[in-house]
C-alpha atoms as a PDB file:
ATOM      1  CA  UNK A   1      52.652 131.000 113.763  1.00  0.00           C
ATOM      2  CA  UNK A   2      50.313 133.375 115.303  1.00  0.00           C
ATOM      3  CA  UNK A   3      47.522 132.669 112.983  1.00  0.00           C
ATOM      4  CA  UNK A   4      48.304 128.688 113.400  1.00  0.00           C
ATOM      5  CA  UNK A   5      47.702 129.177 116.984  1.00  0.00           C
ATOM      6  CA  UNK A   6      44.524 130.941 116.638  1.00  0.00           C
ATOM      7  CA  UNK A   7      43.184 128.192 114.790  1.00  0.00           C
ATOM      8  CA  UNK A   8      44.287 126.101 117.074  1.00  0.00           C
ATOM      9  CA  UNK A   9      42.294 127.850 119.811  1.00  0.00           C
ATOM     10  CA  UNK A  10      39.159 127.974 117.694  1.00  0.00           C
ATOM     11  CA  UNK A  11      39.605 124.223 116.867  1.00  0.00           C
ATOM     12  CA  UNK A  12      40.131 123.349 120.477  1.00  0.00           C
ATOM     13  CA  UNK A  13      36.595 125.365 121.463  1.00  0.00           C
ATOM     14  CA  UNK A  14      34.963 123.690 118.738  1.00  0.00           C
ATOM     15  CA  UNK A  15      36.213 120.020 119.000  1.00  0.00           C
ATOM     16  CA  UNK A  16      38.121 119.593 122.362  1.00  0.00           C
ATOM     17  CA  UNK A  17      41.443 118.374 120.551  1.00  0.00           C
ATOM     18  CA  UNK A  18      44.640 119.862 121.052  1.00  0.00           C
ATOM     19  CA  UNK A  19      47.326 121.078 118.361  1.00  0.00           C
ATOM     20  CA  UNK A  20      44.706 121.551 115.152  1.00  0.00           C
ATOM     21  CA  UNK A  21      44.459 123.527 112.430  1.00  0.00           C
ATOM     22  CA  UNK A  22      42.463 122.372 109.795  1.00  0.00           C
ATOM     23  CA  UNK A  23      40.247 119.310 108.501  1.00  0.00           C
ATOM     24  CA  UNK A  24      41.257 117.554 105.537  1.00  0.00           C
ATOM     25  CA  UNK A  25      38.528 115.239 102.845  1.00  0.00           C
ATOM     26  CA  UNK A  26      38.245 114.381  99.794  1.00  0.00           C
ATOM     27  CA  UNK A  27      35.084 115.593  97.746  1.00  0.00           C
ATOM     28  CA  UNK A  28      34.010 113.852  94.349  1.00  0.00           C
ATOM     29  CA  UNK A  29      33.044 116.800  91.144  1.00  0.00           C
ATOM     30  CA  UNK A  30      31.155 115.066  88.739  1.00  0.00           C
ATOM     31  CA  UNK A  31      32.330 115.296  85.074  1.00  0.00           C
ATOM     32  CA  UNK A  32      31.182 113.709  82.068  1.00  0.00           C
ATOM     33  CA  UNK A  33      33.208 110.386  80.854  1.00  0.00           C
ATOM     34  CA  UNK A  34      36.777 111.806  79.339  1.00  0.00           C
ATOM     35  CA  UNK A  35      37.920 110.574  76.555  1.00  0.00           C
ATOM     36  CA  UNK A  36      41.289 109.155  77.231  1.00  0.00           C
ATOM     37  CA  UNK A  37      41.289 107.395  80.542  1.00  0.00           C
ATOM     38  CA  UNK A  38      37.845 107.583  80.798  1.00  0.00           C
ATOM     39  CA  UNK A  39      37.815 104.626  82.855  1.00  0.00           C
ATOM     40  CA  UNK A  40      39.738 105.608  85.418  1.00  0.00           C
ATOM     41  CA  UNK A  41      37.340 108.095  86.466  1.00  0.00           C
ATOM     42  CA  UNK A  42      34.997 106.246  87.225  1.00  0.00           C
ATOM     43  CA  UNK A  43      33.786 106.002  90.798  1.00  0.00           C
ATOM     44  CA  UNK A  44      32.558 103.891  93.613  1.00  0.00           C
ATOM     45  CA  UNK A  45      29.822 105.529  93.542  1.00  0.00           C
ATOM     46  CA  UNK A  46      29.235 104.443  90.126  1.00  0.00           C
ATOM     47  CA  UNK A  47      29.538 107.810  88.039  1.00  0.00           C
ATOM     48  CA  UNK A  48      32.509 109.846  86.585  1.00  0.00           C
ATOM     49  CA  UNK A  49      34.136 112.494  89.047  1.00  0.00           C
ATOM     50  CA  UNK A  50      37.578 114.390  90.182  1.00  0.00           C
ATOM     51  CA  UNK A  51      38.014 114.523  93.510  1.00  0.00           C
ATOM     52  CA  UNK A  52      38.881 117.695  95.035  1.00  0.00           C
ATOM     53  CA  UNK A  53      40.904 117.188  98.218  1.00  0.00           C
ATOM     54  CA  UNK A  54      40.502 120.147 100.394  1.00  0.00           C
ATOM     55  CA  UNK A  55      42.262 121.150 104.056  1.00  0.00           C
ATOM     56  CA  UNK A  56      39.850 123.929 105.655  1.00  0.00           C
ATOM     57  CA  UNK A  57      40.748 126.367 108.626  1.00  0.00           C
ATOM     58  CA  UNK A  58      38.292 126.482 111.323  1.00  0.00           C
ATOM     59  CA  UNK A  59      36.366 128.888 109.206  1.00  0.00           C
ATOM     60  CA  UNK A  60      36.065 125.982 105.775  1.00  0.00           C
ATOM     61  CA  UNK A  61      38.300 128.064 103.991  1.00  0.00           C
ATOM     62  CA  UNK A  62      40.036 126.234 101.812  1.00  0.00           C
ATOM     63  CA  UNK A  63      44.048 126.374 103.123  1.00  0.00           C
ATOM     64  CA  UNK A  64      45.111 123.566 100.709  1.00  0.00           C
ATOM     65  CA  UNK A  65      43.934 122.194  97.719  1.00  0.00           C
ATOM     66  CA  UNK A  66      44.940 119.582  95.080  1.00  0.00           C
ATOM     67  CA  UNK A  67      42.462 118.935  92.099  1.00  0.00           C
ATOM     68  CA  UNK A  68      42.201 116.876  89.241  1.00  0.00           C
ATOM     69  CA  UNK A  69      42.666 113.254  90.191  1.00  0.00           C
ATOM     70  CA  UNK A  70      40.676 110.307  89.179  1.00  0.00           C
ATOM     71  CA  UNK A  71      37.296 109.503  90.692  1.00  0.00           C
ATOM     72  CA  UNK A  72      38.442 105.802  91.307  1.00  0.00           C
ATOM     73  CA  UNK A  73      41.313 107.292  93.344  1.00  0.00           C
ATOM     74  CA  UNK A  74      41.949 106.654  97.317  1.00  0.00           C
ATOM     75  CA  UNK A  75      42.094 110.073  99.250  1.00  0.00           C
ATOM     76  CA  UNK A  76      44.702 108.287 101.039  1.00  0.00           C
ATOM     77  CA  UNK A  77      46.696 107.963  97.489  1.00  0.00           C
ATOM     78  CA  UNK A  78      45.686 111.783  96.441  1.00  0.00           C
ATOM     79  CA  UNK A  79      47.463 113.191  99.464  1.00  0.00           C
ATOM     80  CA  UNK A  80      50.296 110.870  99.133  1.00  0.00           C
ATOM     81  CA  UNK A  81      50.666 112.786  95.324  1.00  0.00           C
ATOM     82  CA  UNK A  82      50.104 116.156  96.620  1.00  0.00           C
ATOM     83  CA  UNK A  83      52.292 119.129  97.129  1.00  0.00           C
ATOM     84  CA  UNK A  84      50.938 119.143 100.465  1.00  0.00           C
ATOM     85  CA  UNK A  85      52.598 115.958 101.591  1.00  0.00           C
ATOM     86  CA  UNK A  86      56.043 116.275  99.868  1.00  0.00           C
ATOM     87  CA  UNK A  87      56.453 119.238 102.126  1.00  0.00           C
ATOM     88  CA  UNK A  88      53.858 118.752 105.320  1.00  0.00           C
ATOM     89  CA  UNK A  89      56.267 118.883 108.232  1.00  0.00           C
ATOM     90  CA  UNK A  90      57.615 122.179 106.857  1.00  0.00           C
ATOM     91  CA  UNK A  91      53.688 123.455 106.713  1.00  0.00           C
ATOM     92  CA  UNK A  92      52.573 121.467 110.347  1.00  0.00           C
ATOM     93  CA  UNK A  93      55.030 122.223 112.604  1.00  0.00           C
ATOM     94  CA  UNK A  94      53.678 120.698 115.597  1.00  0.00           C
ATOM     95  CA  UNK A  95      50.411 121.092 114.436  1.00  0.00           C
ATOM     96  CA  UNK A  96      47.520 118.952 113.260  1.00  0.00           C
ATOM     97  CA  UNK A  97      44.798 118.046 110.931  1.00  0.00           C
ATOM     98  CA  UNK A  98      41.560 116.247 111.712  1.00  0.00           C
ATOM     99  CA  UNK A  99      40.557 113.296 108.908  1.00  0.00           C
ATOM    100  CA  UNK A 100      38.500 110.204 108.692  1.00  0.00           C
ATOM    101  CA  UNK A 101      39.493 106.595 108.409  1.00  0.00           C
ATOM    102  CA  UNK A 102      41.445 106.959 105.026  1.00  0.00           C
ATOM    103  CA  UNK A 103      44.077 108.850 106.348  1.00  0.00           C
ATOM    104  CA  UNK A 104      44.390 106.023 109.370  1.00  0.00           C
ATOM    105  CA  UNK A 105      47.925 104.690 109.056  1.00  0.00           C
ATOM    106  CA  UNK A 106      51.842 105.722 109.639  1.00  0.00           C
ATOM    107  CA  UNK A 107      51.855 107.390 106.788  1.00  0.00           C
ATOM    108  CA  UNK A 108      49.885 110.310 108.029  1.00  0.00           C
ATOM    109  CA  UNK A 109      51.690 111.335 111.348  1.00  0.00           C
ATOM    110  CA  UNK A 110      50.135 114.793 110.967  1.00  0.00           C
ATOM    111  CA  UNK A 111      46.265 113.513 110.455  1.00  0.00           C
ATOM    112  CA  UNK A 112      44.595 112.458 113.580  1.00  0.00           C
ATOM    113  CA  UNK A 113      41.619 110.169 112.589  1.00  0.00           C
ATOM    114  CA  UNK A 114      38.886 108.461 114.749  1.00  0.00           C
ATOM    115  CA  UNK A 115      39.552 104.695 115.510  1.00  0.00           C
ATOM    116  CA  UNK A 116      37.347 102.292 113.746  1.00  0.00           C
ATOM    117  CA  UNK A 117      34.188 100.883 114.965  1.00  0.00           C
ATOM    118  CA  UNK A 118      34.737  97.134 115.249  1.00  0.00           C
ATOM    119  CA  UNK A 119      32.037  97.075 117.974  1.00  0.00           C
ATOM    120  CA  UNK A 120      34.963  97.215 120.783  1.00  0.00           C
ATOM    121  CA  UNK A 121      35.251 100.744 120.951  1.00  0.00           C
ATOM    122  CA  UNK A 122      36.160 102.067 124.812  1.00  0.00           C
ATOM    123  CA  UNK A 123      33.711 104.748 126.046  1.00  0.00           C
ATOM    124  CA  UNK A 124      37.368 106.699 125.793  1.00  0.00           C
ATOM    125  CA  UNK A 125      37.833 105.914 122.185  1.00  0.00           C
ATOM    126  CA  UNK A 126      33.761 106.930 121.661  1.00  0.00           C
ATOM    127  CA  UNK A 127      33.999 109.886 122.882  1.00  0.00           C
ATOM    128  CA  UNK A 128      37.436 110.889 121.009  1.00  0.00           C
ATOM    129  CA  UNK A 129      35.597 109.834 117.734  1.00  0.00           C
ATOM    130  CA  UNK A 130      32.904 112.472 118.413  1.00  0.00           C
ATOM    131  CA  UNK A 131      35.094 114.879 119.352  1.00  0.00           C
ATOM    132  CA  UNK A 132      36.827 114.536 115.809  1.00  0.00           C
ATOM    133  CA  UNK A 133      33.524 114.173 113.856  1.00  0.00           C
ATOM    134  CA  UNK A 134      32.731 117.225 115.611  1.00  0.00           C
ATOM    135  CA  UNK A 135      35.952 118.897 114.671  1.00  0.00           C
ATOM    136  CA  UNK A 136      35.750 117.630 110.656  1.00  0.00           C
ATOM    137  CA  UNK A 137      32.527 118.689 110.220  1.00  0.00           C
ATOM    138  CA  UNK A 138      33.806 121.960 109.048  1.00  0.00           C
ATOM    139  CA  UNK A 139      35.503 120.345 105.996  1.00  0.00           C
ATOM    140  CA  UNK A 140      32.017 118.799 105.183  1.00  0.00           C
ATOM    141  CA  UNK A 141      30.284 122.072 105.398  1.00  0.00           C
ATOM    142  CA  UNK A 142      32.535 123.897 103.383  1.00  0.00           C
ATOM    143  CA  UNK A 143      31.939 121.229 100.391  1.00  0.00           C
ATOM    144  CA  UNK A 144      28.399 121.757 100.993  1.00  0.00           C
ATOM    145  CA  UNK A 145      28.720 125.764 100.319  1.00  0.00           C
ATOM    146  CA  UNK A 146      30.962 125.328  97.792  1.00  0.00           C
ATOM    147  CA  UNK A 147      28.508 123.309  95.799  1.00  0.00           C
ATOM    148  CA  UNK A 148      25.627 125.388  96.509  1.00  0.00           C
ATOM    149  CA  UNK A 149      27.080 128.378  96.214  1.00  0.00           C
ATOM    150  CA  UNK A 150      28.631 127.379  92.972  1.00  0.00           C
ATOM    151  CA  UNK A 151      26.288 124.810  91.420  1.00  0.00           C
ATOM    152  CA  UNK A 152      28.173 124.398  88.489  1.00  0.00           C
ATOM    153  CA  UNK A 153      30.849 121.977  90.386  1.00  0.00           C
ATOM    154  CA  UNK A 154      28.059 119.456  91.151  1.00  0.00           C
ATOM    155  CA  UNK A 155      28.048 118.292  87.742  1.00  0.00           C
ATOM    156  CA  UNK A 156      30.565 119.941  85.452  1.00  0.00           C
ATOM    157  CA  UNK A 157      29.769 119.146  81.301  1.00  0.00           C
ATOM    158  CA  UNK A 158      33.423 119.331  80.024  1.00  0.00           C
ATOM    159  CA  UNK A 159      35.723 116.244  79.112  1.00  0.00           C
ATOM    160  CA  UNK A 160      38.421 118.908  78.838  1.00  0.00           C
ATOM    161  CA  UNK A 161      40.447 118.224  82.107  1.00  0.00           C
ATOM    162  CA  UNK A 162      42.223 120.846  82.163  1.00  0.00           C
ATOM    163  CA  UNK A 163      39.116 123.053  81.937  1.00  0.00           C
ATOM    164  CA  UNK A 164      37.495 121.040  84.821  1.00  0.00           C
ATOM    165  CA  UNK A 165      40.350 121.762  87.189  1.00  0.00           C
ATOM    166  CA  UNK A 166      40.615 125.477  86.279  1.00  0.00           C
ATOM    167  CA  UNK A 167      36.595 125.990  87.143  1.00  0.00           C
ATOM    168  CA  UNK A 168      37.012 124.010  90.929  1.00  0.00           C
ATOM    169  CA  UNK A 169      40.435 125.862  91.332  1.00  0.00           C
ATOM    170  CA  UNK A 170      38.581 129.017  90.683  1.00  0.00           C
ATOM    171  CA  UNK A 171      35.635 128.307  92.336  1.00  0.00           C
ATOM    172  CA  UNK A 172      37.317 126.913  95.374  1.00  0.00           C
ATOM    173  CA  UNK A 173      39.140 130.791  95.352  1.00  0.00           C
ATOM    174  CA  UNK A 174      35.646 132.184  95.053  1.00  0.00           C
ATOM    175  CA  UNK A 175      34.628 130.546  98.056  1.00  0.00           C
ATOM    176  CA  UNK A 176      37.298 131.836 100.448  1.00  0.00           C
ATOM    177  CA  UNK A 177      36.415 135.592  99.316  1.00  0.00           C
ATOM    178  CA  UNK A 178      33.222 134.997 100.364  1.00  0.00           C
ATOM    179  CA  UNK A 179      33.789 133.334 103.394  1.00  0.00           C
ATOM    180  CA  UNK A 180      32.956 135.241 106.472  1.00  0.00           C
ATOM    181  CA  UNK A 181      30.523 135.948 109.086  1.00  0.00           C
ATOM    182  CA  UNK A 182      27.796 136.991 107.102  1.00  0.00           C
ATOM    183  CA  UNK A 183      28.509 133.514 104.323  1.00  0.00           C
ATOM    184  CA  UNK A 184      25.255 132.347 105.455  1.00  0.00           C
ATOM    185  CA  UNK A 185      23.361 130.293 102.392  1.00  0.00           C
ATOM    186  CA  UNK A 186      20.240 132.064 101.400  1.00  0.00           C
ATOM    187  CA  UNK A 187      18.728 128.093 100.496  1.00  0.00           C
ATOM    188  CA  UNK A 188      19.936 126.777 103.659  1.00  0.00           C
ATOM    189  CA  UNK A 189      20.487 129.182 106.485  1.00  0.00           C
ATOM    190  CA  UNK A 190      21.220 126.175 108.543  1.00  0.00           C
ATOM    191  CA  UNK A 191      24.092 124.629 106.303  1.00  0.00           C
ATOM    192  CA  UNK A 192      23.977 123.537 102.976  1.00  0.00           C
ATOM    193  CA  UNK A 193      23.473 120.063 103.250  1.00  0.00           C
ATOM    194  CA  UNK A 194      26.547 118.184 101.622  1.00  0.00           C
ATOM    195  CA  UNK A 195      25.432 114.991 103.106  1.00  0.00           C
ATOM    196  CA  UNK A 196      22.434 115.207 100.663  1.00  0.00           C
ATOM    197  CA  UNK A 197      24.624 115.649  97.467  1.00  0.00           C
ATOM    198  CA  UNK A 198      25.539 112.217  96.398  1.00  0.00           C
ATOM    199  CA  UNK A 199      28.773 113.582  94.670  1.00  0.00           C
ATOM    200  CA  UNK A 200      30.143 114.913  98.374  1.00  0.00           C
END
């Protein structure tokens, strides 16, 4: 509890918000086409890809992950299928995670998620969207050094599944020994851009 409420803290200088702990996204690894189901992984983005869905601390180290599912898949869906969820009130408490539109919906009690921009947004519900952009970025970021830092998840070769999950498992474990104060990119001193990779 006492390291959920230091998050907390951090979260609240960071974003404003109340009550969170971590960020939660989805992030596409692109694979070559597998040979069963090949079809399936497919994405909107028009290439072949697992998604790694990843919940960061305050620091983008990676608290939760679930790897492995199909490119054409919904993050909604993935954490719907995850360990996480079967079991999220247990791991919350009264505690919350910071997401974007996919996770809008009663199904996610514990995600708070910016309100969609039908052009009617209150200058309220503006500036609670930027606080939570501000507040996810850190999920976004932590993509972006995991795929710089570790090139080989921006495009892995293997059609072995199993093979592509155990490389982002590890290198997603690789990450959060490195994170730290001094995890600064040598490339990008300013963050590594994930907006830039078109498999983020």
């Amino acid at each position: 509890m006492c390291e959920k409420t230091a998050t907390s803290a951090a979260f609240r200088a960071t974003c404003g918000i109340e009550g969170v702990i971590g960020a939660i996204d989805g992030c596409h690894i692109k694979i070559q086409r597998p040979h069963v189901r090949g079809g399936d992984y497919l994405n909107r983005k028009n290439y072949y890809s697992v998604v790694l869905l990843g919940i960061v601390d305050e620091r983008g180290r990676f608290r939760d992950i679930f790897v492995g599912a199909p490119g054409k898949v919904h993050d909604a869906r993935i954490l719907r299928k995850s360990k996480f969820f079967e079991s999220w009130g247990e791991k919350m408490g009264r505690f919350m995670l910071l997401g974007d539109t996919a996770y809008i919906g009663q199904a996610y009690p514990f995600v708070t998620t910016p309100k969609r921009d039908n052009g009617a947004l209150s200058m309220q519900d503006q500036l609670d969207n930027s606080k939570i952009s501000r507040g996810r970025v850190v999920v976004e970021q932590a993509f972006g050094r995991l795929k710089c830092k570790w090139r080989r998840v921006r495009d892995l070769p293997n059609t072995r599944l199993d093979v592509v999950v155990m490389v982002i498992v590890s290198a997603c474990m690789l990450h959060n020994l490195c994170a730290g104060p001094t995890d600064i990119c040598q490339d990008h001193p300013g963050g590594c851009p994930c907006q830039e990779d078109e498999n983020c």
